[in-house]
Protein backbone atom coordinates (compact mmCIF):
# COMPACT_ATOMS: atom_id res chain seq x y z
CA UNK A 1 63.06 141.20 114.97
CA UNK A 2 64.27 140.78 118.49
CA UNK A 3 60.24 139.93 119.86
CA UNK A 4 60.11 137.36 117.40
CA UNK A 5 63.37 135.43 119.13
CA UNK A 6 62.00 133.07 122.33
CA UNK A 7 63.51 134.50 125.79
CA UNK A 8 65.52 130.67 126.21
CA UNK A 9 66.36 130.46 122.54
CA UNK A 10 70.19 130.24 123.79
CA UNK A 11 69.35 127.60 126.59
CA UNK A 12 67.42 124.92 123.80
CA UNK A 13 70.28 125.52 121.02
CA UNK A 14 72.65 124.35 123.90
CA UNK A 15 70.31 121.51 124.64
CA UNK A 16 69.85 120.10 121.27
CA UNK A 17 73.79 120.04 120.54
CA UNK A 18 74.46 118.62 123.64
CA UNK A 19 71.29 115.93 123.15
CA UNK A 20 72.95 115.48 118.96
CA UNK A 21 76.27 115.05 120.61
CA UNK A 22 75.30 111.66 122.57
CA UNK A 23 72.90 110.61 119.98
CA UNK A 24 76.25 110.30 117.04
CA UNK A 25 78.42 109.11 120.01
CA UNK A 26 76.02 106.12 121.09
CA UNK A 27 75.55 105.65 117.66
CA UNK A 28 79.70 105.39 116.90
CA UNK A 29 80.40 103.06 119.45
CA UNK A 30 77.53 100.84 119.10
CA UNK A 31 78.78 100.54 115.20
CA UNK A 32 81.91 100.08 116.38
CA UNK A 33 80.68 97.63 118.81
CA UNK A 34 78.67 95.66 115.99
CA UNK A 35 81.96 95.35 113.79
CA UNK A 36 83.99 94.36 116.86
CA UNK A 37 81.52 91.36 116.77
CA UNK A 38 81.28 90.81 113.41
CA UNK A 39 85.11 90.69 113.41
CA UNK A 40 85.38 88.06 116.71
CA UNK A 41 82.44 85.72 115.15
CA UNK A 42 84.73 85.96 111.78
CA UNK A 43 87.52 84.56 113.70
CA UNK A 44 85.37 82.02 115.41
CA UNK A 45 83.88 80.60 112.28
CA UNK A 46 87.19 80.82 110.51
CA UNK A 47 88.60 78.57 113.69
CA UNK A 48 85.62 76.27 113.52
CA UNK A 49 86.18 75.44 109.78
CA UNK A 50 90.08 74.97 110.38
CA UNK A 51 89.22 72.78 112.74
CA UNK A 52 86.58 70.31 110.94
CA UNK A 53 88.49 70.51 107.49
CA UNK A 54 91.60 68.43 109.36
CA UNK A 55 92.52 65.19 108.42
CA UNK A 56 90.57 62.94 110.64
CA UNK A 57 93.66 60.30 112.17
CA UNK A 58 92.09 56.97 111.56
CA UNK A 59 93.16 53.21 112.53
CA UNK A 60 93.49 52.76 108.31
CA UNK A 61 95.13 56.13 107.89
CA UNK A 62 98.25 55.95 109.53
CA UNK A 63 98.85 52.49 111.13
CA UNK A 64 102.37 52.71 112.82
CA UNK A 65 101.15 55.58 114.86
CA UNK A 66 98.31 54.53 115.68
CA UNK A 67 100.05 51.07 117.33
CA UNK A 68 102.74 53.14 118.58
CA UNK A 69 99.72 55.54 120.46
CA UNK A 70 97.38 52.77 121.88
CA UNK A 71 100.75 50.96 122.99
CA UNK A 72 101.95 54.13 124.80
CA UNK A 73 98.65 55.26 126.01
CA UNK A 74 97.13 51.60 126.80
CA UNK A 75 93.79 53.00 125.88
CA UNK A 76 91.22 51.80 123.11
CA UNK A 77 90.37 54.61 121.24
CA UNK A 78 86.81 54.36 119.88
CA UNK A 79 87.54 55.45 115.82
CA UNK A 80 84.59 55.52 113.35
């Protein structure tokens, strides 16, 4: 049974776990690396929609403060 066994059997079983080995750990942190963006783009477009879902402070909205700003500020603001 021995002559049927390849002479560097040893050396290419130590190859192919060390070759498996840094195939599933490129493949673990490039998934982790995908979430980590899907998690920061989350947060971005969660940020972007607080943003454009505020009240928008208009000249009709809130008239007092908007005197009391263009008085302090001495600047024409340009509202819709």
């Amino acid at each position: 049974m021995e002559s049927l066994v390849h002479s560097k059997e040893k050396l290419y079983f130590g190859m192919s776990i060390v070759f498996s080995l840094l195939v599933y750990v490129l493949l673990i942190v490039s998934m982790v690396g995908i979430l980590y963006i899907y998690i920061v783009l989350g947060m971005l477009m969660g940020l972007v929609f607080m943003v454009y879902s505020l009240v928008a402070l208009r000249e009709t909205v809130f008239l007092c403060l908007n005197d009391s700003f263009r008085k302090s500020t001495e600047l024409r603001l340009n509202w819709r």
